[in-house]
PDB file of N, CA and C in Angstrom:
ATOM      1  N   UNK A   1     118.014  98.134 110.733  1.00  0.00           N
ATOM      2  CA  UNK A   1     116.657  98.624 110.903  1.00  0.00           C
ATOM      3  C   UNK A   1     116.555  99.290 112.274  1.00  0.00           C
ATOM      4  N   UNK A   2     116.164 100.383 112.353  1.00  0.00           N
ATOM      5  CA  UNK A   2     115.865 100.930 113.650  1.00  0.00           C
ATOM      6  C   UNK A   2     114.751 100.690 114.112  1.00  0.00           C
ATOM      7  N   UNK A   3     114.812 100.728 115.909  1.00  0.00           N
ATOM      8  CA  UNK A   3     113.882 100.268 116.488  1.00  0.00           C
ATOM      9  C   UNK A   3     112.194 101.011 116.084  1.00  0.00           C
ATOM     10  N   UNK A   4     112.256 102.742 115.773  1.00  0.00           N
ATOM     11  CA  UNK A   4     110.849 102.929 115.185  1.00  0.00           C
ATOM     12  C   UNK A   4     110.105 102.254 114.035  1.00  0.00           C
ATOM     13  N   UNK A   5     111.497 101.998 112.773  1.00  0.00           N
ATOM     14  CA  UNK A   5     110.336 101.275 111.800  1.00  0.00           C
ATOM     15  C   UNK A   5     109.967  99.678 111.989  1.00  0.00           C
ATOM     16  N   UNK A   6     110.845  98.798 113.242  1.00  0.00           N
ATOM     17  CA  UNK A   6     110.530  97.768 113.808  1.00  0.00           C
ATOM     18  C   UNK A   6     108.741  97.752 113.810  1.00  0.00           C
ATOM     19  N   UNK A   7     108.630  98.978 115.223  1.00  0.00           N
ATOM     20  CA  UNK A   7     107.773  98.982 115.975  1.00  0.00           C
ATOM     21  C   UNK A   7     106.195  99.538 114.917  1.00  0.00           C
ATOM     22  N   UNK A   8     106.597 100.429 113.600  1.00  0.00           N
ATOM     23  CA  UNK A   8     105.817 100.949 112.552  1.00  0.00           C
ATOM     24  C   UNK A   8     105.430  99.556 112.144  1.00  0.00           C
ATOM     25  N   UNK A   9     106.369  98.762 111.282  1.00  0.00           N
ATOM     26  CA  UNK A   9     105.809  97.809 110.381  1.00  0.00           C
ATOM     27  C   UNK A   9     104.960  96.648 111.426  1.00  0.00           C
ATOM     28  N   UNK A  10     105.201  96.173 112.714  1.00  0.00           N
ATOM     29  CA  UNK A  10     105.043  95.153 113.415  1.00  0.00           C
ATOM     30  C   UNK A  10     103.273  95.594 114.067  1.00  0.00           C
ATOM     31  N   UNK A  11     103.088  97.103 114.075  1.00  0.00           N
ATOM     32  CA  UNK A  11     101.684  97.673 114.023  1.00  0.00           C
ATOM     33  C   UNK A  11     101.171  97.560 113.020  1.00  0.00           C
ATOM     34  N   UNK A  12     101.582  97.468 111.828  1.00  0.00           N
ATOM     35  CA  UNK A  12     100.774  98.152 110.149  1.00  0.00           C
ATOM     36  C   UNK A  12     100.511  96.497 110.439  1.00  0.00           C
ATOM     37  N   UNK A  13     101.251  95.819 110.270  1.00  0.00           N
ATOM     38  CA  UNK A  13     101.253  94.284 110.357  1.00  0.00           C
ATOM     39  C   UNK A  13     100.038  93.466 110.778  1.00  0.00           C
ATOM     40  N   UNK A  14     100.145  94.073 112.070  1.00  0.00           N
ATOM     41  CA  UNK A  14      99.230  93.348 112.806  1.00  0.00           C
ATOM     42  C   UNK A  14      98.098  93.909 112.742  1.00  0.00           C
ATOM     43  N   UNK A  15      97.291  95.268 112.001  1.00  0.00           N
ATOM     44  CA  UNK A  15      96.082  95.792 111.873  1.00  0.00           C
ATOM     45  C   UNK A  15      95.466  95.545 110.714  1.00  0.00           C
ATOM     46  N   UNK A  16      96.683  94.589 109.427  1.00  0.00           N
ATOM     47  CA  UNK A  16      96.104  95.109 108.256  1.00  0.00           C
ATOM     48  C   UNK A  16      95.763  93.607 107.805  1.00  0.00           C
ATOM     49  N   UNK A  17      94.565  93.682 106.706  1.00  0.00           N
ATOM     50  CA  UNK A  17      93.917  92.442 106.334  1.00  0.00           C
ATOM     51  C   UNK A  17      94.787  92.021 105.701  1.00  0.00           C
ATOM     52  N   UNK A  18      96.018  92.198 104.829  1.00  0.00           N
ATOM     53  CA  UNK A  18      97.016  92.100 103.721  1.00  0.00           C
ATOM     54  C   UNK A  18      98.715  92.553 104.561  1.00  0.00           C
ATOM     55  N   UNK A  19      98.799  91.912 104.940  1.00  0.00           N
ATOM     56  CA  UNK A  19     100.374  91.791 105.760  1.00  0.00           C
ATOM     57  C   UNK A  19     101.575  92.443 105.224  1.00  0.00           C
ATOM     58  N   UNK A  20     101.103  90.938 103.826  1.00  0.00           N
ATOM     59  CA  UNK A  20     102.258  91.085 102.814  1.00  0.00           C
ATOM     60  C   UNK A  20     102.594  92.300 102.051  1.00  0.00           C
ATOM     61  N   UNK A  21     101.706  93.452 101.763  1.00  0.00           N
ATOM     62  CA  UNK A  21     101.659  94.601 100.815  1.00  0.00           C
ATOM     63  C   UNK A  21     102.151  95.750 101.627  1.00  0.00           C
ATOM     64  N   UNK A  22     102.496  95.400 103.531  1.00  0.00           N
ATOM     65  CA  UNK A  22     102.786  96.590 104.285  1.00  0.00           C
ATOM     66  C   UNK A  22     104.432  96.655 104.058  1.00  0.00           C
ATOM     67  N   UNK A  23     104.449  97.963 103.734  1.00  0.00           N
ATOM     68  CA  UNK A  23     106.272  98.419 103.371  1.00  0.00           C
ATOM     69  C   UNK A  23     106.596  99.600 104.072  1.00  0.00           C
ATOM     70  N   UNK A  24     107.474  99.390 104.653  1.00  0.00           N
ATOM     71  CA  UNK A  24     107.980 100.756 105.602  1.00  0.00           C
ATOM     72  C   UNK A  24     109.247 100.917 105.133  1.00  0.00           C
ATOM     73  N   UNK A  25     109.774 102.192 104.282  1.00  0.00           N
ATOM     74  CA  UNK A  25     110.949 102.750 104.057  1.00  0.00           C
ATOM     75  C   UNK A  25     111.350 103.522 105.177  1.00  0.00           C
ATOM     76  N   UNK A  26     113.157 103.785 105.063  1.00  0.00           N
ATOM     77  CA  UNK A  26     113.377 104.644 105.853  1.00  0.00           C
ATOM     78  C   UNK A  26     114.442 105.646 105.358  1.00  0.00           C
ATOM     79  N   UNK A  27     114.335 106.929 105.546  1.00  0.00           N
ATOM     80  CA  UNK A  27     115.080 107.596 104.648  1.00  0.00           C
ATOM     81  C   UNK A  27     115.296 109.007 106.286  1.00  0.00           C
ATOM     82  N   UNK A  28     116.741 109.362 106.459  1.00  0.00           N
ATOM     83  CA  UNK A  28     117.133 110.445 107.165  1.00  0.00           C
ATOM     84  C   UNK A  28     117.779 111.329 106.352  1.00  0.00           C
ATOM     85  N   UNK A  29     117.827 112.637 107.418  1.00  0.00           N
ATOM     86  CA  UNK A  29     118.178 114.091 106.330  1.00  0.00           C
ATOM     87  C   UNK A  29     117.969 115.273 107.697  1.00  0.00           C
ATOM     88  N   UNK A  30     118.987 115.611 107.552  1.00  0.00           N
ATOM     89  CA  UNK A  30     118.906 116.666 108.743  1.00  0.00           C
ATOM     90  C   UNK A  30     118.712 116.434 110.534  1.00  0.00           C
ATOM     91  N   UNK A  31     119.634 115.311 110.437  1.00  0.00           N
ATOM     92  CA  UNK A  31     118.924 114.766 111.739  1.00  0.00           C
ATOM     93  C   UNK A  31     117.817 114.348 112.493  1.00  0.00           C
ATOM     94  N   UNK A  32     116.953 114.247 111.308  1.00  0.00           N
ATOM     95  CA  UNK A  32     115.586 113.294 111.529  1.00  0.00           C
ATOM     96  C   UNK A  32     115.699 112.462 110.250  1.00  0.00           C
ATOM     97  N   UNK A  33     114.576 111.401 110.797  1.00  0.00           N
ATOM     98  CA  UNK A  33     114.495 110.148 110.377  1.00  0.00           C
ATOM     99  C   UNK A  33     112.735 110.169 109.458  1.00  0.00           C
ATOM    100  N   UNK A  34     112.751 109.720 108.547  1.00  0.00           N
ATOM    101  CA  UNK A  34     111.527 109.511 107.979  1.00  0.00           C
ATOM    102  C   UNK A  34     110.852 108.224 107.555  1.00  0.00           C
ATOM    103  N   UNK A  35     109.720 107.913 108.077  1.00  0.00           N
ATOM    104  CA  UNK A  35     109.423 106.882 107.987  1.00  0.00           C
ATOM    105  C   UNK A  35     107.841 106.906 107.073  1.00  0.00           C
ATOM    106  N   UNK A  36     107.953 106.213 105.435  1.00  0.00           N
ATOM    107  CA  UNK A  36     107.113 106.059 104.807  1.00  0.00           C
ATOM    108  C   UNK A  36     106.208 104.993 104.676  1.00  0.00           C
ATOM    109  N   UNK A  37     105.029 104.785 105.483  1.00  0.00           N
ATOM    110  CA  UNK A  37     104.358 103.484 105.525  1.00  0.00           C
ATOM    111  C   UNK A  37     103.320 103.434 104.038  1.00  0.00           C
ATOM    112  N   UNK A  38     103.586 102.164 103.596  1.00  0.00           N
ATOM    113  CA  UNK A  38     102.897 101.768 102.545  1.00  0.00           C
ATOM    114  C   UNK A  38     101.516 100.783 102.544  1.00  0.00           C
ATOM    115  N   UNK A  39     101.216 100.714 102.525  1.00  0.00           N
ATOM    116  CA  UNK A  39      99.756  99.741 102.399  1.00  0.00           C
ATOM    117  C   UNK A  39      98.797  99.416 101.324  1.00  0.00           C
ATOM    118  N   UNK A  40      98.131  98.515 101.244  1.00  0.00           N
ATOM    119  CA  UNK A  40      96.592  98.443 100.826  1.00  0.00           C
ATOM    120  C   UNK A  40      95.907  99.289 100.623  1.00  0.00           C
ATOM    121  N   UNK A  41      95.271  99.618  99.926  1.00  0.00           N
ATOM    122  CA  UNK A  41      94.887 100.818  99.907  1.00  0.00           C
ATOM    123  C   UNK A  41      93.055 100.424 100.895  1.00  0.00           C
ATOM    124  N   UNK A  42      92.906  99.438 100.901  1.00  0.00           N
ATOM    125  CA  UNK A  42      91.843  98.761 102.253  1.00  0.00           C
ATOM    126  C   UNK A  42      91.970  98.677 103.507  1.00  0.00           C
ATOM    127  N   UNK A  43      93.664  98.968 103.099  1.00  0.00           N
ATOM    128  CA  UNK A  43      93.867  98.499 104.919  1.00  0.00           C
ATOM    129  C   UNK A  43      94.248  99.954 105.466  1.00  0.00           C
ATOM    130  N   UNK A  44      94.355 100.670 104.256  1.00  0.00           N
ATOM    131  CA  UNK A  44      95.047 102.083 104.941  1.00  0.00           C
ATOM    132  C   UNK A  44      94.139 102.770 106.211  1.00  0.00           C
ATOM    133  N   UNK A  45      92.814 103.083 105.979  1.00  0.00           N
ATOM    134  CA  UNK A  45      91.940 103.189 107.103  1.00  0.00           C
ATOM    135  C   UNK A  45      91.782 102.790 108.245  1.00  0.00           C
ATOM    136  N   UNK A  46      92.335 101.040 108.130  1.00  0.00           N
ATOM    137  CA  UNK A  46      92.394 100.869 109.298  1.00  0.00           C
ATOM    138  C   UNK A  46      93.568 101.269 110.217  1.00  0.00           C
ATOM    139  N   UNK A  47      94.606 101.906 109.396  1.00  0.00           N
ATOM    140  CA  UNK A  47      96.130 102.501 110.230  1.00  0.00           C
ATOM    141  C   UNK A  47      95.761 103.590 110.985  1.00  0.00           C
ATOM    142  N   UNK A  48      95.060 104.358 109.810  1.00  0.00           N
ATOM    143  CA  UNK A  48      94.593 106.187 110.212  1.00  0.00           C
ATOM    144  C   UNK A  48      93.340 105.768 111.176  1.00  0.00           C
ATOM    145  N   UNK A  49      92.777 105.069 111.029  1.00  0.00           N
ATOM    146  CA  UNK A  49      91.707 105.419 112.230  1.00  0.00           C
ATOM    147  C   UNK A  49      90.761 106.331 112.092  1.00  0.00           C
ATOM    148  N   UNK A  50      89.821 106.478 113.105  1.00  0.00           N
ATOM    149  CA  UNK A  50      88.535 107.025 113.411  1.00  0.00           C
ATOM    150  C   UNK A  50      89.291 108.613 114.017  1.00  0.00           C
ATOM    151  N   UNK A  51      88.847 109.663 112.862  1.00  0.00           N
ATOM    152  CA  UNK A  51      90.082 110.772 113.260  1.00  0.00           C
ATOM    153  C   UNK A  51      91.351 110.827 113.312  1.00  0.00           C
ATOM    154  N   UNK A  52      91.482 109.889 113.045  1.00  0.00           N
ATOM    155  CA  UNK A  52      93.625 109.830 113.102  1.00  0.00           C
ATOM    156  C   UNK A  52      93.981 109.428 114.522  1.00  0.00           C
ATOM    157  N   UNK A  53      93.365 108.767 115.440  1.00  0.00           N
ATOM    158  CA  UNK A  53      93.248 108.516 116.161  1.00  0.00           C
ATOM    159  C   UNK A  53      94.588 107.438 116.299  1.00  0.00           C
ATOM    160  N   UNK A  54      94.124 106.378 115.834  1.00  0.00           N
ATOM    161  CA  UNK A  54      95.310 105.055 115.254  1.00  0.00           C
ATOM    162  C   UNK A  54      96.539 105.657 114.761  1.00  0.00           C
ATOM    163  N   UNK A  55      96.660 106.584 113.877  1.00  0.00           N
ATOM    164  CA  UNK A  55      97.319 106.975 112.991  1.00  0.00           C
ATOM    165  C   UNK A  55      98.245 107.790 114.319  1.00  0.00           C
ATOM    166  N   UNK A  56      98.133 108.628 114.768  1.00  0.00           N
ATOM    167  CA  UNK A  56      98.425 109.166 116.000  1.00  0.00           C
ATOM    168  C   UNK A  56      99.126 108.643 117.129  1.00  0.00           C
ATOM    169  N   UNK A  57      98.327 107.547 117.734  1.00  0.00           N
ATOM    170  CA  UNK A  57      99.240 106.621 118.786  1.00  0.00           C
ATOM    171  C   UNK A  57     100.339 105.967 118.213  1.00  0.00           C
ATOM    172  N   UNK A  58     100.578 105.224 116.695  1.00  0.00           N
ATOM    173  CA  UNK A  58     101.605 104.906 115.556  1.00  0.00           C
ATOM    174  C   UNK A  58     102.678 105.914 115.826  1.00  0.00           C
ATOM    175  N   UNK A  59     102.116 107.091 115.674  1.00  0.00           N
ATOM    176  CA  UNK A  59     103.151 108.321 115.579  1.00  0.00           C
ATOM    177  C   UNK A  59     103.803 108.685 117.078  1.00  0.00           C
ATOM    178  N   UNK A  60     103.039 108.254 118.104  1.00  0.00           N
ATOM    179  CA  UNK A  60     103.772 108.382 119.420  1.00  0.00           C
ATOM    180  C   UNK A  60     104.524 107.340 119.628  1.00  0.00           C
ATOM    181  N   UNK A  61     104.070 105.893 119.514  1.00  0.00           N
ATOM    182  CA  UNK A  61     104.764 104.977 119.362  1.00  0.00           C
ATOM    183  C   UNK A  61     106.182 105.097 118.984  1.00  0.00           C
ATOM    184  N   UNK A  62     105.782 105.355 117.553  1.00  0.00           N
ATOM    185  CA  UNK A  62     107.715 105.379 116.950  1.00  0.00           C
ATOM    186  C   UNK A  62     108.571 106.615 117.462  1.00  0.00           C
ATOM    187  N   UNK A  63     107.951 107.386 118.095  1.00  0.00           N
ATOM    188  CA  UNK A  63     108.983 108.714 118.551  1.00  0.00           C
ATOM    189  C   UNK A  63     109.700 108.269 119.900  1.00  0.00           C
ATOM    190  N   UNK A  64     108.727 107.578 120.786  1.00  0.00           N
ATOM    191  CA  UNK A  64     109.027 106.762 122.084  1.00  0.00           C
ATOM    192  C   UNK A  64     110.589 105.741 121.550  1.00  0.00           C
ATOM    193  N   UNK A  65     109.605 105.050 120.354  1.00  0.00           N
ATOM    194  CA  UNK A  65     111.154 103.840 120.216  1.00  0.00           C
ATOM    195  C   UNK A  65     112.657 104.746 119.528  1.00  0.00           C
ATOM    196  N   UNK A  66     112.294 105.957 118.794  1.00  0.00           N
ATOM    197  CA  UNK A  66     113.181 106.374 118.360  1.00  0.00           C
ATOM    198  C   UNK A  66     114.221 107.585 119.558  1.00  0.00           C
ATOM    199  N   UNK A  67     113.002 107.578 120.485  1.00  0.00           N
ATOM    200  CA  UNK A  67     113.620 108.495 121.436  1.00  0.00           C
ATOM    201  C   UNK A  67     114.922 107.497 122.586  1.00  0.00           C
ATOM    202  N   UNK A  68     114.621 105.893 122.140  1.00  0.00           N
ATOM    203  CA  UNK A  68     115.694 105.033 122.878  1.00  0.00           C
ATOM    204  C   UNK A  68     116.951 105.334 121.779  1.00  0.00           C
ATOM    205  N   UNK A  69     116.456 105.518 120.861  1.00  0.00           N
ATOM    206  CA  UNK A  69     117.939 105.583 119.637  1.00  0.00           C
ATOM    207  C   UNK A  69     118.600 107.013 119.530  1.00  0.00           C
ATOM    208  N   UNK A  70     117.615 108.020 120.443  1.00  0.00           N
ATOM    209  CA  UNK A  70     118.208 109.298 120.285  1.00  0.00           C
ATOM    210  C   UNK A  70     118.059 109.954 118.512  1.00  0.00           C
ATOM    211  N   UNK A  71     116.956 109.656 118.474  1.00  0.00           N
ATOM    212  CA  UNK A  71     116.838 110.443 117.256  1.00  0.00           C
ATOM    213  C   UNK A  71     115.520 110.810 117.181  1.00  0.00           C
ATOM    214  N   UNK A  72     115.119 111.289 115.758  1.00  0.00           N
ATOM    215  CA  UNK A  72     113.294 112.066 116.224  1.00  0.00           C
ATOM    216  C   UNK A  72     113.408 111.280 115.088  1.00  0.00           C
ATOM    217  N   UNK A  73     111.961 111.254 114.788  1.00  0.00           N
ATOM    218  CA  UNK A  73     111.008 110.465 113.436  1.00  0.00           C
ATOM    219  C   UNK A  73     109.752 111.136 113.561  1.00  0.00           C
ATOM    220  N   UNK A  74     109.528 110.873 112.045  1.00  0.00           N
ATOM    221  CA  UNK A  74     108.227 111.475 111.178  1.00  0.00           C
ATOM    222  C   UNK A  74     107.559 110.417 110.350  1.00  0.00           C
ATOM    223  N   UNK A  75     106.385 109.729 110.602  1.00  0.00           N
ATOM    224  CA  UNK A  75     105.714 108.760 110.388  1.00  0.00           C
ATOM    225  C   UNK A  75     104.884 109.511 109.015  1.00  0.00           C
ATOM    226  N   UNK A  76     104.930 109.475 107.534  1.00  0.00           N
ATOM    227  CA  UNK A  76     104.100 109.398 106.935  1.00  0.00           C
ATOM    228  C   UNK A  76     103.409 108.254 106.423  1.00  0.00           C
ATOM    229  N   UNK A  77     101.869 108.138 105.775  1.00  0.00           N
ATOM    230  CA  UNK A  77     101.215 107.127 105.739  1.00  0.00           C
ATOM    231  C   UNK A  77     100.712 107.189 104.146  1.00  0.00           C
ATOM    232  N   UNK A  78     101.246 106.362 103.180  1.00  0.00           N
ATOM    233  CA  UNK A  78     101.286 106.779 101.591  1.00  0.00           C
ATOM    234  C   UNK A  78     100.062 105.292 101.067  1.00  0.00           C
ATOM    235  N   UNK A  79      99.467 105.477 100.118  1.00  0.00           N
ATOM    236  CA  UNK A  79      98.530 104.186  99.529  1.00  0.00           C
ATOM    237  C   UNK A  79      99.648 103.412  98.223  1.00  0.00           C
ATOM    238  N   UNK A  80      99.236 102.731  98.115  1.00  0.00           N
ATOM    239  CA  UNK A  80     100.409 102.037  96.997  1.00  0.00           C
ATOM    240  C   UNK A  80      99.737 102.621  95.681  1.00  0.00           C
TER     241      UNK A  80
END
């Protein structure tokens, strides 16, 4: 597991009313990394935030942890 989807699921985790239903895949291709967050479809709002606001700092977050691994990442945010 790389350190961005660590740092993805351990946020979705800790924001969402339903823990258990948060799933973070990880799939690379071209020298980036993709990261598919899954959720609740209740809790998804609270990831994205007021403007994407949440959704946003998530996405700086994992580029920071992926920038220790030397690689880039792309945070998408999918409903189950």
């Amino acid at each position: 597991m790389s350190r961005a989807r660590a740092v993805v699921e351990a946020i979705a985790k800790a924001l969402a009313d339903k823990p258990d239903a948060v799933s973070v895949t990880e799939r690379e291709g071209r020298g980036q990394t993709w990261l598919d967050l899954t959720m609740a479809p209740g809790d998804m709002g609270r990831v994205i935030g007021r403007q994407g606001r949440t959704a946003q700092a998530v996405r700086t977050l994992a580029n920071l942890a992926a920038e220790m691994d030397g690689t880039k990442v792309s945070v998408d945010f999918r409903d189950q």
